[in-house]
Protein backbone atom coordinates (compact mmCIF):
# COMPACT_ATOMS: atom_id res chain seq x y z
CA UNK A 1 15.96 -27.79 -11.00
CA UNK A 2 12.87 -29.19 -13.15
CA UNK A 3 11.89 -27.15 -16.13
CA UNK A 4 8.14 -26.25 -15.72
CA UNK A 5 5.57 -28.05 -18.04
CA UNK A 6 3.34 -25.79 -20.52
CA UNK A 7 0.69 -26.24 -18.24
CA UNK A 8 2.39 -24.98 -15.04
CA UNK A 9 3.52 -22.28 -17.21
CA UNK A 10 -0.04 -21.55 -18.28
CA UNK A 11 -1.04 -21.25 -14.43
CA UNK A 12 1.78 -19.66 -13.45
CA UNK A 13 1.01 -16.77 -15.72
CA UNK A 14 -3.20 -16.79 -14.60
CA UNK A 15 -1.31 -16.85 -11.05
CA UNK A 16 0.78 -13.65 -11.98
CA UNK A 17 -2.28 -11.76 -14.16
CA UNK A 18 -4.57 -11.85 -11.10
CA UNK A 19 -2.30 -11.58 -8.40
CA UNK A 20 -1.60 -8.29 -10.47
CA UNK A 21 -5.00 -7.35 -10.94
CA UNK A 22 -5.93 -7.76 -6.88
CA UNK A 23 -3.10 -5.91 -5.57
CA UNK A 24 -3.86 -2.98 -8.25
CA UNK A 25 -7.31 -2.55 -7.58
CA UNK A 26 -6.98 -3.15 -3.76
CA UNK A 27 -4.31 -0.22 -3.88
CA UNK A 28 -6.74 1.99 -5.95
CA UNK A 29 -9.28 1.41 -3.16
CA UNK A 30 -7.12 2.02 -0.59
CA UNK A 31 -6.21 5.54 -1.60
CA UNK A 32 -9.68 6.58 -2.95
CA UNK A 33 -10.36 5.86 0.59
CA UNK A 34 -7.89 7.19 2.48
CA UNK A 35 -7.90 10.32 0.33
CA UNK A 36 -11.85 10.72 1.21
CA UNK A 37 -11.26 10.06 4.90
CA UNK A 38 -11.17 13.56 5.87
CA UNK A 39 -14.56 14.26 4.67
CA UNK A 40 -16.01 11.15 6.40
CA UNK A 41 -14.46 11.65 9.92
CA UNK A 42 -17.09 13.56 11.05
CA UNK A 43 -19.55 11.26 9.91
CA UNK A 44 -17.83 8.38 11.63
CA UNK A 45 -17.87 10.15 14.64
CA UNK A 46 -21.10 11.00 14.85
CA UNK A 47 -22.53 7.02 13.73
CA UNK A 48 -20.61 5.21 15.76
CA UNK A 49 -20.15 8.12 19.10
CA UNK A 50 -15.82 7.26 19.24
CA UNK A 51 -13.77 9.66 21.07
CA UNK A 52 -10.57 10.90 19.71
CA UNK A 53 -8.23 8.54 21.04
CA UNK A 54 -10.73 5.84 19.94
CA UNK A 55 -10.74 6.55 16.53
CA UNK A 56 -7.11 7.27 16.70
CA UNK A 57 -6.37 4.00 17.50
CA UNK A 58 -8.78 2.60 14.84
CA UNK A 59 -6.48 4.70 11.92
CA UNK A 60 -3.56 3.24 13.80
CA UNK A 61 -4.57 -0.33 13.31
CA UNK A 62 -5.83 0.19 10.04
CA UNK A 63 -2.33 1.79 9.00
CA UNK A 64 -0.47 -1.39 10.62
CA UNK A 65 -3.13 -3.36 8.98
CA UNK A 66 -2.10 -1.92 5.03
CA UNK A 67 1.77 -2.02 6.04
CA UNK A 68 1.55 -6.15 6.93
């Protein structure tokens, strides 16, 4: 196997930094989200007029959706 050049190593490590910095903030959002959901149902319900199998299945995708 090839031992990486200074420069891949350079990139590598940008690569690393904001791969870490996406995932952490896209977690934080996630479960600042999720953790006002409750409040917002209602609110939901009443903008966009879904029944509760309707929005069910909208939390259902969107927990498939976080667990790909």
């Amino acid at each position: 196997m090839k031992t990486p050049t200074t420069q891949e190593l350079i990139r590598l490590g940008r690569w690393r930094t904001s791969t870490f910095w996406v995932k952490l903030v896209g977690y934080e959002g996630y479960y600042l989200i999720r953790g006002n959901l409750v409040v917002t149902i209602p609110l939901l319900n009443d903008t966009f007029h879904f029944t509760n199998s309707q929005f069910g299945i909208v939390m259902t995708f969107s927990e498939l959706e976080f667990t790909l």
